[in-house]
Protein backbone atom coordinates (compact mmCIF):
# COMPACT_ATOMS: atom_id res chain seq x y z
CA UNK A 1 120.60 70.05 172.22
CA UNK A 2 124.42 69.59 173.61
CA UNK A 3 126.20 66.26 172.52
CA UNK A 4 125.92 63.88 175.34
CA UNK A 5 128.51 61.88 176.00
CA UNK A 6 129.15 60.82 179.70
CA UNK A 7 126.75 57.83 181.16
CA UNK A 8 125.63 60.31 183.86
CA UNK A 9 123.97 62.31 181.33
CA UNK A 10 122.69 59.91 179.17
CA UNK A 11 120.90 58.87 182.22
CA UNK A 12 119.82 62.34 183.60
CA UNK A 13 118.39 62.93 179.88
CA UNK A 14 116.53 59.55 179.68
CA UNK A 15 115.14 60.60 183.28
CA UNK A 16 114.51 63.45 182.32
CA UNK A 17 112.37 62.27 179.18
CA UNK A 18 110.76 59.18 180.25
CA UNK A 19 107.12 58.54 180.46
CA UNK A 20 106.61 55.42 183.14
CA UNK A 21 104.21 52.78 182.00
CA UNK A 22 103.23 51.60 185.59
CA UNK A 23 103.60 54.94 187.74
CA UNK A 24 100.92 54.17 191.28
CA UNK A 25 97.09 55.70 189.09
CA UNK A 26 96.19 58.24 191.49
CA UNK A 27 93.81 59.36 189.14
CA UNK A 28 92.22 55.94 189.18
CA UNK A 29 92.35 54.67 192.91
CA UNK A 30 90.50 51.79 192.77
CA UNK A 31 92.83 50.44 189.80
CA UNK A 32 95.26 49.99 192.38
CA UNK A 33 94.84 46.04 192.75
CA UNK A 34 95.45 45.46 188.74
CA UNK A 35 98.40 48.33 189.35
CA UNK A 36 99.88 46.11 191.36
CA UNK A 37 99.74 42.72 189.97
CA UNK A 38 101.03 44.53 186.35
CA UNK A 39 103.98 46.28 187.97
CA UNK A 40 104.55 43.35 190.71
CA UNK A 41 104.56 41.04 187.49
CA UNK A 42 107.00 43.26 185.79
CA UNK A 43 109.32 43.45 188.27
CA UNK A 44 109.65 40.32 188.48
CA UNK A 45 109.95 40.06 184.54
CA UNK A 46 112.68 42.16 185.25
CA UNK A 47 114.72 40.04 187.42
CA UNK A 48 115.66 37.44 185.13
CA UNK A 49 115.83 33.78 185.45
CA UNK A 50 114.96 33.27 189.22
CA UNK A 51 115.99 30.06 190.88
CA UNK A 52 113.81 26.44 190.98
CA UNK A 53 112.81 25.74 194.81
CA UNK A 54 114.46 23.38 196.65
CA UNK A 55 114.13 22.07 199.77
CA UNK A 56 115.94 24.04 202.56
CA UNK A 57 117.99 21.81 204.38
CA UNK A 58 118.23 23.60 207.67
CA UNK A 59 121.09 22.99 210.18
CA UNK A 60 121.81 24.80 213.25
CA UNK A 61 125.91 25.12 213.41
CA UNK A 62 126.10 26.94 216.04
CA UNK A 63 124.27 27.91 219.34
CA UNK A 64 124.61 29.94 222.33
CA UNK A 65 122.67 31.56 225.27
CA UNK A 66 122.51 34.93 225.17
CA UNK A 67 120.41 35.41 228.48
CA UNK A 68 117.28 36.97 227.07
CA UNK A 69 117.31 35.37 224.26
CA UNK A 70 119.11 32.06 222.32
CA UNK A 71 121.46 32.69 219.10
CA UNK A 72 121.55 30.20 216.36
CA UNK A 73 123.46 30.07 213.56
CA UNK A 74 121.43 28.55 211.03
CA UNK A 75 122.64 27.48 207.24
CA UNK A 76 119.86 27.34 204.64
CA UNK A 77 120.00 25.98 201.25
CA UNK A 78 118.35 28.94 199.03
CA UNK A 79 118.53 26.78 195.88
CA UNK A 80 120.73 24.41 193.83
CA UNK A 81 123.94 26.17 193.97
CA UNK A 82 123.61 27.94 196.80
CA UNK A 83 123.26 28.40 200.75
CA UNK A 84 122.96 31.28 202.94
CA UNK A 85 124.07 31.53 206.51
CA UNK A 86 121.74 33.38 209.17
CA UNK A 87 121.30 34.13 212.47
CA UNK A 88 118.12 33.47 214.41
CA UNK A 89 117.67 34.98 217.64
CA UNK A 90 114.33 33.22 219.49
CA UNK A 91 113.52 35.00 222.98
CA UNK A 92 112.81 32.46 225.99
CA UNK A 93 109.85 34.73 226.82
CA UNK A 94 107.66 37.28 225.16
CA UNK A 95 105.00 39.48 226.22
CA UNK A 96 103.86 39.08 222.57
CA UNK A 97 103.49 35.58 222.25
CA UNK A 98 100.08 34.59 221.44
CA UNK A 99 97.57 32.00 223.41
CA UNK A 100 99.16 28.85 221.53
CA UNK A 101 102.74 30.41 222.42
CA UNK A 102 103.83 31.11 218.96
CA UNK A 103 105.66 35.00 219.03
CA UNK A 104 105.76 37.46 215.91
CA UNK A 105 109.17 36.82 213.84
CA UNK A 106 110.80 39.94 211.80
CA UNK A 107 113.56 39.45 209.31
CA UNK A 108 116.25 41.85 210.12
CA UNK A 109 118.25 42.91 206.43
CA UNK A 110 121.37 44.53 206.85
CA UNK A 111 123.09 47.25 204.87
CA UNK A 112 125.69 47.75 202.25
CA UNK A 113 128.02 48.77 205.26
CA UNK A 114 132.09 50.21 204.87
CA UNK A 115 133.30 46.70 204.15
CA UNK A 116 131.80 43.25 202.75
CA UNK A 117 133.36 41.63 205.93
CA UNK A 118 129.92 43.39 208.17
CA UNK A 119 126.94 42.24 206.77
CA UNK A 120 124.39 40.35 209.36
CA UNK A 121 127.23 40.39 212.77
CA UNK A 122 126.62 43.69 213.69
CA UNK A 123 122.96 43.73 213.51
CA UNK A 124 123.05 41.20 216.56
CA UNK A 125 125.68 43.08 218.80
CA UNK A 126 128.97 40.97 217.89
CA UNK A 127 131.98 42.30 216.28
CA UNK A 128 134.24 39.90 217.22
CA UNK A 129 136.86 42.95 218.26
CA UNK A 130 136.65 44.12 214.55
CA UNK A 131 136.31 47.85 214.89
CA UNK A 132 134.09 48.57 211.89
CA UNK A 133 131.46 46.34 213.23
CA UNK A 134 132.18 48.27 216.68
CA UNK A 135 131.80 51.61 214.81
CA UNK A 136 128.80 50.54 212.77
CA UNK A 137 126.93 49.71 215.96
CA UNK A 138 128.06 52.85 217.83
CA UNK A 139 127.23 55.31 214.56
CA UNK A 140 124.03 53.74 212.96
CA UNK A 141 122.40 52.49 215.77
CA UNK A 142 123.02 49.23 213.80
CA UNK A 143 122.18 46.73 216.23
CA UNK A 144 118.47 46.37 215.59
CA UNK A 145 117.87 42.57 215.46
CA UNK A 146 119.13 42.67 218.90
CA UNK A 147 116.81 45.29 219.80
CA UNK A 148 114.15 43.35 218.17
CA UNK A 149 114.64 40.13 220.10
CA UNK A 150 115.09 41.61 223.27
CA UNK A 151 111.45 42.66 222.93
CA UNK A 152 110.27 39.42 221.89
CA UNK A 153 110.57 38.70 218.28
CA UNK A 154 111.99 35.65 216.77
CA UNK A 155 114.43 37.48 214.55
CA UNK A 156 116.06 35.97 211.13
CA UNK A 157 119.21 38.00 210.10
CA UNK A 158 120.70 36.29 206.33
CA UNK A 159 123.91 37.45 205.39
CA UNK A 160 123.18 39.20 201.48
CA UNK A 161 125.34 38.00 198.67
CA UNK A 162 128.54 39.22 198.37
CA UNK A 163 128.57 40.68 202.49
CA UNK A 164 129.62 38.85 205.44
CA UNK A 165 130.59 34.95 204.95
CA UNK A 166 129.11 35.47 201.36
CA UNK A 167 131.60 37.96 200.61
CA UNK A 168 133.99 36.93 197.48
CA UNK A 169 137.78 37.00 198.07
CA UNK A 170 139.95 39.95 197.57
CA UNK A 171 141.55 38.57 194.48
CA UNK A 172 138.60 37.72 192.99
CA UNK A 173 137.03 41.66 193.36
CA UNK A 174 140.09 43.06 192.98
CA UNK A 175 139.73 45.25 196.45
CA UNK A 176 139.98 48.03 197.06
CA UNK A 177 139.31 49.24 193.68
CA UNK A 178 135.98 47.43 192.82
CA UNK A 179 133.24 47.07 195.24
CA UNK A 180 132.41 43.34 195.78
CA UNK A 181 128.09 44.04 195.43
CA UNK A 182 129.13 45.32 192.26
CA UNK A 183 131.83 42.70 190.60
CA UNK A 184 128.83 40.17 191.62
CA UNK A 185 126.02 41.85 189.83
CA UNK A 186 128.31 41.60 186.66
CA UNK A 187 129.17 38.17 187.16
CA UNK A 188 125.67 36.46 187.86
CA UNK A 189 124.26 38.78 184.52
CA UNK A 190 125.92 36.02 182.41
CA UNK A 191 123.36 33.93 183.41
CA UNK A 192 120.89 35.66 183.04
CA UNK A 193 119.55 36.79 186.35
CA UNK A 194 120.25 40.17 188.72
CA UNK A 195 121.84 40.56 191.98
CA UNK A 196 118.65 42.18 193.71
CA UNK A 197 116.38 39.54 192.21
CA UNK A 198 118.51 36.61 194.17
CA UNK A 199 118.57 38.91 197.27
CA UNK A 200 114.94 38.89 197.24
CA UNK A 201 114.82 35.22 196.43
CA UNK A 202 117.23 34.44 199.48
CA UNK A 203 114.95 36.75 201.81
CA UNK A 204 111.62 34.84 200.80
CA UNK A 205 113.22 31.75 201.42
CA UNK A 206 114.40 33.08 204.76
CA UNK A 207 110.61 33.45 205.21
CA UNK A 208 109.52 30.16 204.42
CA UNK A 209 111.95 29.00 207.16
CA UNK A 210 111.03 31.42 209.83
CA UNK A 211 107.46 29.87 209.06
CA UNK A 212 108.52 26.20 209.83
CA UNK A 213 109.70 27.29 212.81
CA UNK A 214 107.71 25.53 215.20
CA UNK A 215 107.96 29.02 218.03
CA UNK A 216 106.67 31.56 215.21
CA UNK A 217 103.20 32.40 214.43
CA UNK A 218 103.18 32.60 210.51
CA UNK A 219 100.64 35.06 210.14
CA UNK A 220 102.66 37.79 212.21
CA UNK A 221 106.21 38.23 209.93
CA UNK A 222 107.53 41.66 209.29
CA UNK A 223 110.91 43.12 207.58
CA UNK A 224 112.68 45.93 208.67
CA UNK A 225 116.38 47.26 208.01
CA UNK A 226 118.31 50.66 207.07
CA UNK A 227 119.88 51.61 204.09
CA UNK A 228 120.65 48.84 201.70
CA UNK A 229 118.58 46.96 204.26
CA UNK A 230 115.69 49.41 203.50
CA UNK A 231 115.93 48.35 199.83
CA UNK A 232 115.19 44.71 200.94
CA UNK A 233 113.50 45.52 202.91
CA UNK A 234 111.00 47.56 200.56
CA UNK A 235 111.36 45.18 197.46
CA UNK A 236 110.68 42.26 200.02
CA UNK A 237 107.65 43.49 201.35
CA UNK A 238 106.45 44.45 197.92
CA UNK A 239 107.13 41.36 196.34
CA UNK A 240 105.92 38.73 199.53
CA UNK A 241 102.09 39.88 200.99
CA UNK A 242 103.27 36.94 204.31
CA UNK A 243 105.49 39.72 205.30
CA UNK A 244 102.39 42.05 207.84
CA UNK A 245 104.45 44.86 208.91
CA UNK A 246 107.35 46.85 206.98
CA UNK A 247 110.03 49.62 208.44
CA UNK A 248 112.07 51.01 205.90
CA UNK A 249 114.87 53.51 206.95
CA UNK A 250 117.38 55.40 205.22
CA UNK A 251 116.37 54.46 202.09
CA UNK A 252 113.38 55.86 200.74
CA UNK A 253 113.92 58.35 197.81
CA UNK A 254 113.46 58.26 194.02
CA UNK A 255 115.79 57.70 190.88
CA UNK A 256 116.11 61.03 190.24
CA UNK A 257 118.31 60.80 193.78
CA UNK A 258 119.88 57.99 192.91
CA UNK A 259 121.71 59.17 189.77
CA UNK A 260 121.40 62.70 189.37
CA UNK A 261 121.77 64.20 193.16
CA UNK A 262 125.56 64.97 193.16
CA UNK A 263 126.97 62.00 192.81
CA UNK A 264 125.82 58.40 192.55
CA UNK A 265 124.00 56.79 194.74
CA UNK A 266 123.42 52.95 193.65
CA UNK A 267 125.50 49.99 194.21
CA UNK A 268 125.14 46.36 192.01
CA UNK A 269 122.93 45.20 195.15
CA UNK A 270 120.55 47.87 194.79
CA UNK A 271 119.75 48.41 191.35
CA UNK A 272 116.33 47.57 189.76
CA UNK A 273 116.65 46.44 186.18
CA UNK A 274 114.19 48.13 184.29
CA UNK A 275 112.83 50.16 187.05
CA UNK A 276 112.33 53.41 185.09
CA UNK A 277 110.71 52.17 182.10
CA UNK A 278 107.63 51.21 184.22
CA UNK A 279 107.98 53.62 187.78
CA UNK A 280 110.29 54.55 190.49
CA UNK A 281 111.51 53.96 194.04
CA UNK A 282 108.49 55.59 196.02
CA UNK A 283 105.77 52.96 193.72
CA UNK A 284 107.67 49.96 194.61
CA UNK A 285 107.23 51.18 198.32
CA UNK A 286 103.38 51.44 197.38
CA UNK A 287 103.08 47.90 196.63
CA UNK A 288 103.35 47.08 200.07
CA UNK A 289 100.16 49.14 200.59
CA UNK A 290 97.77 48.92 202.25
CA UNK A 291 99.67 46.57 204.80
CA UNK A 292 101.54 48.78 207.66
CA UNK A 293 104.06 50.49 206.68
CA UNK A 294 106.88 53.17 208.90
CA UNK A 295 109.01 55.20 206.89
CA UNK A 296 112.49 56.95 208.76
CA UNK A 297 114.14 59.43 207.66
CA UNK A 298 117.15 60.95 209.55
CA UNK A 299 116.86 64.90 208.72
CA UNK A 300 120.62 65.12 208.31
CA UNK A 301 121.20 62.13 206.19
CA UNK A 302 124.71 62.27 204.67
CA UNK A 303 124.00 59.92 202.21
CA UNK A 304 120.83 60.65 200.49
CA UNK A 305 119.46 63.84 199.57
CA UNK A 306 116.77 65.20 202.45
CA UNK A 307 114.35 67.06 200.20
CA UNK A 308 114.29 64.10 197.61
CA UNK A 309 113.26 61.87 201.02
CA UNK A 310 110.80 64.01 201.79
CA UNK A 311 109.30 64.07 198.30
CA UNK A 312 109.09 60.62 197.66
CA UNK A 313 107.55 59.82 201.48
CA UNK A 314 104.83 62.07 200.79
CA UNK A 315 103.99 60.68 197.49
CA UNK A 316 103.68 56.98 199.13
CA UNK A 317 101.72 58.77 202.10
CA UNK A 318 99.54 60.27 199.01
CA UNK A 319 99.12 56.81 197.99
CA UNK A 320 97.90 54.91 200.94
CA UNK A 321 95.78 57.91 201.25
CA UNK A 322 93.60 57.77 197.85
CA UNK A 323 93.20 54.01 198.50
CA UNK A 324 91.47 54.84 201.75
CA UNK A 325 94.37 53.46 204.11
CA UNK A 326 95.85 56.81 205.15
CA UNK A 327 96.81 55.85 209.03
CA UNK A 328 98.53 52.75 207.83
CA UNK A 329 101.36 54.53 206.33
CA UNK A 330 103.75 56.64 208.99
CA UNK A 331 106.93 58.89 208.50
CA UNK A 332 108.58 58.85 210.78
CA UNK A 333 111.79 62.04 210.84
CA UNK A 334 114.40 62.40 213.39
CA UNK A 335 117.61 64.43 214.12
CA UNK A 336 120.71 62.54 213.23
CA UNK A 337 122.76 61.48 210.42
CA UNK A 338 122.39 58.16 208.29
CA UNK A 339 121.32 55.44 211.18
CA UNK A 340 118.29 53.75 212.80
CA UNK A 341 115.98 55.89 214.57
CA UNK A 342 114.00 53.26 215.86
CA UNK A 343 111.52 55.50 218.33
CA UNK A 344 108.27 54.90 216.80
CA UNK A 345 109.31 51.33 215.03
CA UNK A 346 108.77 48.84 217.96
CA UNK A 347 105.30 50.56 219.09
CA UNK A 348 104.37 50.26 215.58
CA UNK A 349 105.34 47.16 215.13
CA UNK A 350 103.88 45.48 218.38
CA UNK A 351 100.52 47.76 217.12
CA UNK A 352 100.53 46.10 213.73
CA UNK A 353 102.03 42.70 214.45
């Protein structure tokens, strides 16, 4: 064996080598329910020291009509030191509100972006003139909480730590040479606790306030989002069974993608602690099963590796289908670089929710 000495092939080798202790047991389907409370539970071993709960604290600072549809800016308190500013878009009428009136809600996550200054604007149409929120819209189809409301779903859209009004100053990061996601995944592992882990903490409490709402039917919450918002988007749906419905896009792929296709492709919001001692990327997806679940893929993705998409889809599709649940999992693949498809998402959505 040649000396190793770079991280990148320590990594590949370890990869290489591993054995997982909680890979999905396809030779054992009906196992699955124990699979998943053991690898849901390690997970969130893996996470660290998660917050206490404290009461939310909601207050609307900001409101305006939008014509189909009313934006709120809504500030929630996630837990003792801190609070997370969201936009809620509530439609004035949908054709998929139920008998008592209550509509489905979706929480909207937003991606990594090319700046910390994005996060959840763009994903309701405003840029405020700033051209990267312009672009983002125009290249990645990026405005899908808009989309989402103008058919009738009460939409949530949290800004992630470290993006949008959560973003840490320059000075602090050290921009442009240190990416903000990054310098805060460092920071908060002094105490014990991961980025992703408090990402998934501030999404579940974004759920528990889209269920006080007094206009949302509880039972009928889903989670959608591309790229970095396909990784919450996939650990929130594995990790909270209120969310119904799950579209994950542009993000779907395995470790083996993430750190040995060509260059890197993980940021300090995205990474898993732990995640290959016990699986991958594609059995995290699977604990969302058997609850609906659409899967895009943009056949000329520029960021992740096609084939490696492709792999890991059809192992989750292989996965809902040994557990008897084949028709609730659909891949969805479409011409186009990295951005939302969205073609098949809001049938299957107002199908499943």
């Amino acid at each position: 064996m040649r000396p190793i000495y770079t991280i990148e092939k320590y990594c590949l080798a370890r990869l290489k080598a591993r054995k997982p202790l909680l890979a999905f047991p396809f030779s054992l389907p009906r196992s699955h329910r124990a699979w998943r409370r053991k690898f849901s539970a390690a997970l969130w071993r893996e996470f660290g020291d998660l917050p206490a709960m404290v009461p939310l604290h909601p207050r609307v600072v900001e409101r305006r009509d939008m014509g189909p549809f009313i934006r709120e800016k809504v500030i929630l308190r996630t837990e003792r030191f801190m609070w997370m500013p969201a936009w809620v878009l509530t439609p004035k009428h949908s054709p998929l509100a139920g008998k008592d009136g209550r509509m489905p809600a979706v929480l909207a996550a937003h991606g990594h972006g090319d700046g910390p200054g994005l996060g959840k604007d763009p994903l309701v149409g405003e840029t405020r003139g700033d051209r990267k929120s312009a672009r983002s819209i125009r290249t990645h189809h990026y405005d899908y909480a808009r989309q989402a409301a103008l058919r009738g779903y009460v939409v949530i859209v949290p800004d992630w730590r470290a993006f949008g009004e959560r973003a840490d100053r320059d000075d602090w990061v050290r921009r442009p040479t240190r990416d903000g996601c990054d310098v805060a995944s460092h920071a908060v592992q002094y105490f014990g606790v991961h980025l992703l882990g408090l990402n998934v903490w501030d999404g579940m409490r974004a759920i528990d306030y889209l269920q006080s709402r007094p206009e949302v039917d509880p039972e009928r919450i889903g989670c959608l989002g591309l790229s970095f918002g396909g990784t919450m988007t996939a650990f929130l749906s594995a990790l909270d069974p209120r969310i119904k419905v799950a579209c994950v896009s542009g993000y779907l792929s395995s470790l083996e993608n993430a750190i040995g296709h060509r260059r890197g492709n993980f940021c300090g919001s995205q990474a898993m602690p732990g995640l290959a001692k016990y699986g991958d990327i594609p059995d995290v997806v699977l604990l969302i099963a058997p609850r609906p679940l659409l899967i895009e893929i943009a056949l000329q993705d520029e960021i992740f590796y096609n084939p490696d998409m492709l792999k890991a889809a059809r192992y989750v599709q292989r996965g809902y289908r040994v557990i008897g649940a084949r028709s609730q999992a659909v891949v969805n693949t479409f011409r186009g670089r990295h951005r939302w498809g969205g073609r098949r998402t809001w049938e299957w959505l107002r199908q499943n929710l």
